[in-house]
PDB file of N, CA and C in Angstrom:
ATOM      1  N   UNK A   1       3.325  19.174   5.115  1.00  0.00           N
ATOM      2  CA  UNK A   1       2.924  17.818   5.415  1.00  0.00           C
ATOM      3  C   UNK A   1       3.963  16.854   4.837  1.00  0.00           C
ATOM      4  N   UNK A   2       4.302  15.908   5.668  1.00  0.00           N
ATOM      5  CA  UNK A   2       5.381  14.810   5.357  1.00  0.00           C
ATOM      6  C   UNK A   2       4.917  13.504   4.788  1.00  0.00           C
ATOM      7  N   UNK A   3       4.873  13.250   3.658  1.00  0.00           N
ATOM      8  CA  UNK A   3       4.220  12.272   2.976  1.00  0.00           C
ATOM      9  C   UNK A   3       5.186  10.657   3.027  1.00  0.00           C
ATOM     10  N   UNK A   4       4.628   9.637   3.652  1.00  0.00           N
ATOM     11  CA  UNK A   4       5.958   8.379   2.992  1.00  0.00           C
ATOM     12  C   UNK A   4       5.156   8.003   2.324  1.00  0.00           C
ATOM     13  N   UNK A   5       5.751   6.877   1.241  1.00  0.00           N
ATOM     14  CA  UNK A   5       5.437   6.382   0.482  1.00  0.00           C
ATOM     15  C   UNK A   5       5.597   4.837   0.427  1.00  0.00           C
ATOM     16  N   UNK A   6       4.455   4.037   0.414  1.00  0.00           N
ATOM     17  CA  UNK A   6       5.114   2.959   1.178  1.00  0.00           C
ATOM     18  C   UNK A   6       5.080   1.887  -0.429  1.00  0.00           C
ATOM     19  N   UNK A   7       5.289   1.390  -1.434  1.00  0.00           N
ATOM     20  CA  UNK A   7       5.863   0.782  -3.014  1.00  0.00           C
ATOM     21  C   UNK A   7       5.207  -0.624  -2.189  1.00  0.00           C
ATOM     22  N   UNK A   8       4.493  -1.326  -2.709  1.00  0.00           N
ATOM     23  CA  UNK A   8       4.659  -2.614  -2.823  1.00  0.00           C
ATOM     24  C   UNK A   8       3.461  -3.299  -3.744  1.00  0.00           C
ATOM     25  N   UNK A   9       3.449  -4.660  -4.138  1.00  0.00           N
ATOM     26  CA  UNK A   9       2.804  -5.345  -5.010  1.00  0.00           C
ATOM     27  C   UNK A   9       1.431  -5.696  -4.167  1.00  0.00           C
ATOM     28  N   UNK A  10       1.348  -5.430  -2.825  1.00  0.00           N
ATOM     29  CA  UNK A  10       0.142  -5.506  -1.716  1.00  0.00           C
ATOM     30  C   UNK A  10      -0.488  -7.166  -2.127  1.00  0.00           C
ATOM     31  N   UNK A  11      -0.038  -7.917  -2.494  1.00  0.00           N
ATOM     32  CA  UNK A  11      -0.710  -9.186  -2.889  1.00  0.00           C
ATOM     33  C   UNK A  11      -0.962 -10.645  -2.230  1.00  0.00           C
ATOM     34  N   UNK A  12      -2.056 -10.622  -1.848  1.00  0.00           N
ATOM     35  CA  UNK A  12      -2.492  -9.344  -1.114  1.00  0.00           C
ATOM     36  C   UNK A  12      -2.467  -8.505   0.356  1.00  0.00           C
ATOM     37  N   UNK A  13      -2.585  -7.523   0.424  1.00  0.00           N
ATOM     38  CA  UNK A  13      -1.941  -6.832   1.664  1.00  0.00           C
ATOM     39  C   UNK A  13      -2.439  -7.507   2.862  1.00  0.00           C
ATOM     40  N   UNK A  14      -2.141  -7.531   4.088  1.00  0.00           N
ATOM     41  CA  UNK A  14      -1.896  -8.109   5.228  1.00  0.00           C
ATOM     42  C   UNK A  14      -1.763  -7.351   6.484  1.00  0.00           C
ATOM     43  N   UNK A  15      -1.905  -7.975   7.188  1.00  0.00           N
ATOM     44  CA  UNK A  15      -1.556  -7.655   8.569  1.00  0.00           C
ATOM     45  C   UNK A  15      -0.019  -6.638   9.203  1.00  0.00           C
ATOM     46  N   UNK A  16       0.920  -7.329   8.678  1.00  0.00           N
ATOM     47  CA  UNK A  16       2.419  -7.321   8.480  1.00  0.00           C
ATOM     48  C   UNK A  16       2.687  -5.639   8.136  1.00  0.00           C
ATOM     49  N   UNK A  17       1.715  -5.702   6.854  1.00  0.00           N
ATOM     50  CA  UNK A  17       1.991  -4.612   5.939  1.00  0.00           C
ATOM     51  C   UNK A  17       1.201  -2.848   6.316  1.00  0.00           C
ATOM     52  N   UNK A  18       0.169  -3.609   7.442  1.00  0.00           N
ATOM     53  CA  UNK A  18      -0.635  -2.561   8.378  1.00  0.00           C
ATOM     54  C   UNK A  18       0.497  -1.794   9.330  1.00  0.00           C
ATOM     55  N   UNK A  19       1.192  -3.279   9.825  1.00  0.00           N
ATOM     56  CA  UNK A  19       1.480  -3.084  11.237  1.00  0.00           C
ATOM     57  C   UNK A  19       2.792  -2.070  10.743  1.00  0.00           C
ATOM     58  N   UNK A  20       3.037  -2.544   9.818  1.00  0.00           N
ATOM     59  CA  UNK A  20       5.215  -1.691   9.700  1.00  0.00           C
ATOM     60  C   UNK A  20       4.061   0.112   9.027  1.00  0.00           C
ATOM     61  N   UNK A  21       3.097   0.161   8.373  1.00  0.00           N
ATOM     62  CA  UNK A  21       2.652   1.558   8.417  1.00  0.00           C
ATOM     63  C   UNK A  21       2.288   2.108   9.197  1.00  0.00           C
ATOM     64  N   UNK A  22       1.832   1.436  10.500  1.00  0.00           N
ATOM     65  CA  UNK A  22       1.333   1.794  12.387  1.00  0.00           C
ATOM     66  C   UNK A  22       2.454   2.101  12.574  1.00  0.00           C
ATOM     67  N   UNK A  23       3.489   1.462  12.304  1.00  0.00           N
ATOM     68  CA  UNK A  23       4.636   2.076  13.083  1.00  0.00           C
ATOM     69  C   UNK A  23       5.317   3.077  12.271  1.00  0.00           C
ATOM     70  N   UNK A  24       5.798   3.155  11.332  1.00  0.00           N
ATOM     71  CA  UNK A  24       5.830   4.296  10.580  1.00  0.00           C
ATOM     72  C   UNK A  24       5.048   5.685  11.139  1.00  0.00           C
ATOM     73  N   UNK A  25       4.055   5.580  10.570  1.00  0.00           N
ATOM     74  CA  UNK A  25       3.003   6.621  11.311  1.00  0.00           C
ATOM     75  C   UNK A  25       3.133   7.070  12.761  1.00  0.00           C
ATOM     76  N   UNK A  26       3.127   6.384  13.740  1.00  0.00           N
ATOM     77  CA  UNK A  26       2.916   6.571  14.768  1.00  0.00           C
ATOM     78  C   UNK A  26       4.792   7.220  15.161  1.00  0.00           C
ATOM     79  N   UNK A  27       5.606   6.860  14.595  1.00  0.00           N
ATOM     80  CA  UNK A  27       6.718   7.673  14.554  1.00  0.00           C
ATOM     81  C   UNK A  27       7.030   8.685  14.952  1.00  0.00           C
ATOM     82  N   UNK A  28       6.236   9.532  14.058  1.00  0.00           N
ATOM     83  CA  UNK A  28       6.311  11.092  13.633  1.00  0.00           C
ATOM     84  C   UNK A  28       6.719  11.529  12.536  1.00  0.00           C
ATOM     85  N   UNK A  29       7.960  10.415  12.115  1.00  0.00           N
ATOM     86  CA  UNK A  29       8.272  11.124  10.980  1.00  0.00           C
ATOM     87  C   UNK A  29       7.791  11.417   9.653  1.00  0.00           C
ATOM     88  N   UNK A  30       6.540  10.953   9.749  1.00  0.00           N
ATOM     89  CA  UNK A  30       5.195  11.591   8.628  1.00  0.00           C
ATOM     90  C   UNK A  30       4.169  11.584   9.145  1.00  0.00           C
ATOM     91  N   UNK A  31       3.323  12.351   8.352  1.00  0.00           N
ATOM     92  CA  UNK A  31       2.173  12.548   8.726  1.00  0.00           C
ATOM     93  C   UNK A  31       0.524  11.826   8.296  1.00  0.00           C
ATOM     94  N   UNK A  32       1.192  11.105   6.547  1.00  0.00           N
ATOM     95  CA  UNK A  32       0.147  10.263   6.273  1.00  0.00           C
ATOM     96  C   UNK A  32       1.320   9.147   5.278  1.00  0.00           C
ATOM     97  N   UNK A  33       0.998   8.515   5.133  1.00  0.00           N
ATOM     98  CA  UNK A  33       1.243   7.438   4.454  1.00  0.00           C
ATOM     99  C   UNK A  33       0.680   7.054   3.168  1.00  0.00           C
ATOM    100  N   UNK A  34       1.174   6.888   2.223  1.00  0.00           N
ATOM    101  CA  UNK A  34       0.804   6.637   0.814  1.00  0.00           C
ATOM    102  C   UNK A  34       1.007   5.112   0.212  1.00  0.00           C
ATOM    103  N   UNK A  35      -0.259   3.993   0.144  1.00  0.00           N
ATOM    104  CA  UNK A  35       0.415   3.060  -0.104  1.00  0.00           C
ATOM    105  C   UNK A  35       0.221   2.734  -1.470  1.00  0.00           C
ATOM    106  N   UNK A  36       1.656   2.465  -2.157  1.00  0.00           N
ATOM    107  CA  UNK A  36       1.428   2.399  -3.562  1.00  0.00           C
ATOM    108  C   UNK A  36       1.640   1.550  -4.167  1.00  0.00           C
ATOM    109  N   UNK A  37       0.765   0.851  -4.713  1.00  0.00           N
ATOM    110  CA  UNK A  37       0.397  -0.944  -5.347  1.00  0.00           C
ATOM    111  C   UNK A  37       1.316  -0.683  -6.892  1.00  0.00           C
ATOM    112  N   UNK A  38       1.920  -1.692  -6.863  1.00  0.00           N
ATOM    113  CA  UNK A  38       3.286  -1.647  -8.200  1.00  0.00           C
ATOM    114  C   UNK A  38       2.511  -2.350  -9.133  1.00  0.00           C
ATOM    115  N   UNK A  39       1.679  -2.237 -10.198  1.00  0.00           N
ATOM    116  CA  UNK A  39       1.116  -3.786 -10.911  1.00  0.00           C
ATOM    117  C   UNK A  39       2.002  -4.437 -11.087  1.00  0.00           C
ATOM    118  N   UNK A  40       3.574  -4.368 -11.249  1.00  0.00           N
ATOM    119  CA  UNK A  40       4.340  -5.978 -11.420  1.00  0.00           C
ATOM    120  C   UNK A  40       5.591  -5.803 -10.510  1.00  0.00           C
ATOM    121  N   UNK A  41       6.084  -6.676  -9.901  1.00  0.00           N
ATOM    122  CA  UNK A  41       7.042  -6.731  -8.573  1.00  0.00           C
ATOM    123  C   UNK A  41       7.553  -7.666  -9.718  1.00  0.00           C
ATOM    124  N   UNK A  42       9.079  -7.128 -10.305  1.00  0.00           N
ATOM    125  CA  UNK A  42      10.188  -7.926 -10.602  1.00  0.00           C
ATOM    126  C   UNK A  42      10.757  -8.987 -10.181  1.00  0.00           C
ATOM    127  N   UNK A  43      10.526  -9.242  -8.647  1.00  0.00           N
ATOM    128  CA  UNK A  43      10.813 -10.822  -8.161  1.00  0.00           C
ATOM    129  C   UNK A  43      10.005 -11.536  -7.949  1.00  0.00           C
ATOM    130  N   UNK A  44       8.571 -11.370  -8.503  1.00  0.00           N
ATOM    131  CA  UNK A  44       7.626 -12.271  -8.568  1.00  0.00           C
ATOM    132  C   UNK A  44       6.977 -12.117  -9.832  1.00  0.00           C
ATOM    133  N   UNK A  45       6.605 -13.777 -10.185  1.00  0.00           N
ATOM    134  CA  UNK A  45       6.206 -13.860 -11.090  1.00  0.00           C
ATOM    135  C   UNK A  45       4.714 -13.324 -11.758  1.00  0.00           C
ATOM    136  N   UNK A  46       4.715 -12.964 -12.711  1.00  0.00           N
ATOM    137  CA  UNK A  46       3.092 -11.879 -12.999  1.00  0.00           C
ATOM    138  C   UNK A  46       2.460 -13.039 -12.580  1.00  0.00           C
ATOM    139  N   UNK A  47       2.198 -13.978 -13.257  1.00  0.00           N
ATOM    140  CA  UNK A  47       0.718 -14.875 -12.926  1.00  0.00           C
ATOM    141  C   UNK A  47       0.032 -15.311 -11.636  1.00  0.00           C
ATOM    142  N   UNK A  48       1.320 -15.500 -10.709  1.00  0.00           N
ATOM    143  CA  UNK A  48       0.854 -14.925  -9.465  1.00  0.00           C
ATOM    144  C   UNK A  48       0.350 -14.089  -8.771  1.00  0.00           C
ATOM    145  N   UNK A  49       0.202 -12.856  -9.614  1.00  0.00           N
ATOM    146  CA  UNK A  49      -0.616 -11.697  -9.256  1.00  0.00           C
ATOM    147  C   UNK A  49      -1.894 -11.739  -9.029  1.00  0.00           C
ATOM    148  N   UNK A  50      -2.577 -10.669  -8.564  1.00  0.00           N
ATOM    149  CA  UNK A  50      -3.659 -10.812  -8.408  1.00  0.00           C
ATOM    150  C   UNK A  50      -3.972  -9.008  -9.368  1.00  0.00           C
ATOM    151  N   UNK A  51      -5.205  -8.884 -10.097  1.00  0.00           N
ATOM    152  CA  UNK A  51      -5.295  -8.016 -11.140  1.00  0.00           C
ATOM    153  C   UNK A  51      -4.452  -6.707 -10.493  1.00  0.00           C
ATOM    154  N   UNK A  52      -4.180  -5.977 -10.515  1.00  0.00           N
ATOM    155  CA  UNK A  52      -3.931  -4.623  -9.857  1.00  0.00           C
ATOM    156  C   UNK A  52      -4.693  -3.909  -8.991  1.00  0.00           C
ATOM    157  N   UNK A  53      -6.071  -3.705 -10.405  1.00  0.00           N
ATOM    158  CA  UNK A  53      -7.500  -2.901  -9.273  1.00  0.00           C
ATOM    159  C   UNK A  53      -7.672  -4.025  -8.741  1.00  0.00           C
ATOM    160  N   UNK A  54      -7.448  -5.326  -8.762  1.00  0.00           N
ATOM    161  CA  UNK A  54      -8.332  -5.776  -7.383  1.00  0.00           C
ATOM    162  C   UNK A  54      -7.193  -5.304  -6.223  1.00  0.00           C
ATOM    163  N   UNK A  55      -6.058  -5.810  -6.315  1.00  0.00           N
ATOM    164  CA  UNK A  55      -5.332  -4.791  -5.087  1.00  0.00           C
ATOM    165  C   UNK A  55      -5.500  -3.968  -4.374  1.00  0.00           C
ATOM    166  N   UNK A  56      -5.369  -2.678  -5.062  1.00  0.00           N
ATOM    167  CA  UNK A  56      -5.780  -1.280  -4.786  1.00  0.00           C
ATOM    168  C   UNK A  56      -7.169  -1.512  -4.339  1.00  0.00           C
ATOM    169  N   UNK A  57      -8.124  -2.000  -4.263  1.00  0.00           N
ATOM    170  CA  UNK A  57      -9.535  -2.458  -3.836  1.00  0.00           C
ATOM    171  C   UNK A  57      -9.432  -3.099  -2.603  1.00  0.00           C
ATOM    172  N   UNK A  58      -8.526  -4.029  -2.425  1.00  0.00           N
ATOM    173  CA  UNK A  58      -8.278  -4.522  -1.164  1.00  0.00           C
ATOM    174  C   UNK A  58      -7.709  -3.815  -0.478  1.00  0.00           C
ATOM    175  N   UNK A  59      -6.640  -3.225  -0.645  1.00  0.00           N
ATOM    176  CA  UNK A  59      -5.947  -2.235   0.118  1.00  0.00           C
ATOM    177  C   UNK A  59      -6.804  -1.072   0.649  1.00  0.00           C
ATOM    178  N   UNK A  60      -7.615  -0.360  -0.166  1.00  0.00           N
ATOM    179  CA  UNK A  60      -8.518   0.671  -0.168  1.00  0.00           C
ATOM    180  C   UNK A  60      -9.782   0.100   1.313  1.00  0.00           C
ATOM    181  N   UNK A  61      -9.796  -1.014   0.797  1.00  0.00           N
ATOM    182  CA  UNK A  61     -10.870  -1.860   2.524  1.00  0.00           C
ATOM    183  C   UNK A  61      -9.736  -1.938   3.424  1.00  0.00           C
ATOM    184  N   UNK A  62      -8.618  -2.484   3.642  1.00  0.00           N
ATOM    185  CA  UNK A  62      -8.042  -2.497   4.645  1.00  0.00           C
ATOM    186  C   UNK A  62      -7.724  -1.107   5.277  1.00  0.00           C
ATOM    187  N   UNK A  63      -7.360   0.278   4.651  1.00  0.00           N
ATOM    188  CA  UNK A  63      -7.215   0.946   5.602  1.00  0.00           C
ATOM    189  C   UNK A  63      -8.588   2.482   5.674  1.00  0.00           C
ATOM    190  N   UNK A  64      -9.322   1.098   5.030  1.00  0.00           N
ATOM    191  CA  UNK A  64     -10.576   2.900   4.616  1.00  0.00           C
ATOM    192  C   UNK A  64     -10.987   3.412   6.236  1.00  0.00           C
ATOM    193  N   UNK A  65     -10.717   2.777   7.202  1.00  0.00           N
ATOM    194  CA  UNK A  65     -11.034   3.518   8.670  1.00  0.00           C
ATOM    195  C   UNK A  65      -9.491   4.272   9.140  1.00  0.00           C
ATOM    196  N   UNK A  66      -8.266   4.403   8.919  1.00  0.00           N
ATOM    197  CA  UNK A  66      -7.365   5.345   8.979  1.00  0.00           C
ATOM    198  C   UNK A  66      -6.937   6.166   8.222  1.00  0.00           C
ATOM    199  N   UNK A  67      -7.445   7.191   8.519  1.00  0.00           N
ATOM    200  CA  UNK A  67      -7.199   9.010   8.121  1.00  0.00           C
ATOM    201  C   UNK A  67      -5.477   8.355   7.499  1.00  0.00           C
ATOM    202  N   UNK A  68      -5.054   8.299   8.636  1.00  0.00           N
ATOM    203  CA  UNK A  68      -3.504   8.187   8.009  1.00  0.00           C
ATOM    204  C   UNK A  68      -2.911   7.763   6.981  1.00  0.00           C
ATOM    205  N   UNK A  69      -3.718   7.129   6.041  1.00  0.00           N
ATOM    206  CA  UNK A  69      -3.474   5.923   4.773  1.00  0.00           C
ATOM    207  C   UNK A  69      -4.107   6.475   3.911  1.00  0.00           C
ATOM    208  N   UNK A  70      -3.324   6.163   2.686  1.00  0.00           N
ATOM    209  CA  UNK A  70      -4.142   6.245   1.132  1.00  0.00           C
ATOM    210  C   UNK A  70      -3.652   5.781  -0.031  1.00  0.00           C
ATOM    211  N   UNK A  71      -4.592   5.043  -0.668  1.00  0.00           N
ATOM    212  CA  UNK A  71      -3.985   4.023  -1.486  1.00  0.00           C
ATOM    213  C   UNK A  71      -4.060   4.936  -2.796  1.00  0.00           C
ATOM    214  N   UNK A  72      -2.529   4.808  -3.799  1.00  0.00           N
ATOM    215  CA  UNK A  72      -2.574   5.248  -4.960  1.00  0.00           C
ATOM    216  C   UNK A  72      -2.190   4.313  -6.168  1.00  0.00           C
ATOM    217  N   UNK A  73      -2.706   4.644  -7.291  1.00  0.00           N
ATOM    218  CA  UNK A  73      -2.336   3.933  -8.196  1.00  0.00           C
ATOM    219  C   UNK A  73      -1.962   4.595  -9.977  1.00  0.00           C
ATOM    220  N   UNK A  74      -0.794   5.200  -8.686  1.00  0.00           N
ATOM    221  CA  UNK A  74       0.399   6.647  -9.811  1.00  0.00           C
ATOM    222  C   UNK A  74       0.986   5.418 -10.781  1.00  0.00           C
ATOM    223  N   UNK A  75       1.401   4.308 -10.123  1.00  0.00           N
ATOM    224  CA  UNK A  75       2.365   3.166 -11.021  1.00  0.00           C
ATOM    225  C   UNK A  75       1.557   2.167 -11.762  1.00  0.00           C
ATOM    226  N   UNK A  76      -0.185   2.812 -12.005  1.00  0.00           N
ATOM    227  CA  UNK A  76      -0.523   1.911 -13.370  1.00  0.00           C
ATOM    228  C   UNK A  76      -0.487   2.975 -14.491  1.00  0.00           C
ATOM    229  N   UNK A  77       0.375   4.184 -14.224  1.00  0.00           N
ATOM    230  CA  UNK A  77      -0.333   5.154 -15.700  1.00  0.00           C
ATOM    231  C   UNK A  77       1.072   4.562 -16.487  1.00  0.00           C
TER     232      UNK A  77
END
């Protein structure tokens, strides 16, 4: 199984950020997609953030109806 990995701060995730993993996916050249919420994106400022788990929470609703998606959160240990 061909795993991508898709890194971003998801803050919060979007439409945009569905559509470039639809296309990814629908590719071929993987088979599921891994999207992985960064708690701090170096070119943005923390306070602009939004907590982490709430991220990963949002993200987790946006793609909980595609098999193809799964949200991890390897980059809060």
């Amino acid at each position: 199984m061909n795993i991508g990995l898709y890194f971003g701060s998801f803050n919060p995730i979007h439409n945009a950020h569905l559509l470039i993993a639809s296309n990814v996916a629908e590719s071929g050249l993987v088979d599921k997609i891994w999207f992985v919420v960064s708690p701090q994106n170096p070119l943005k400022p923390s306070h602009t953030l939004l907590n982490e788990y709430n991220r990963l929470f949002l993200v987790n609703l946006a793609i909980e109806n595609d098999n193809r998606f799964k949200a991890v959160d390897i980059e809060f240990r």
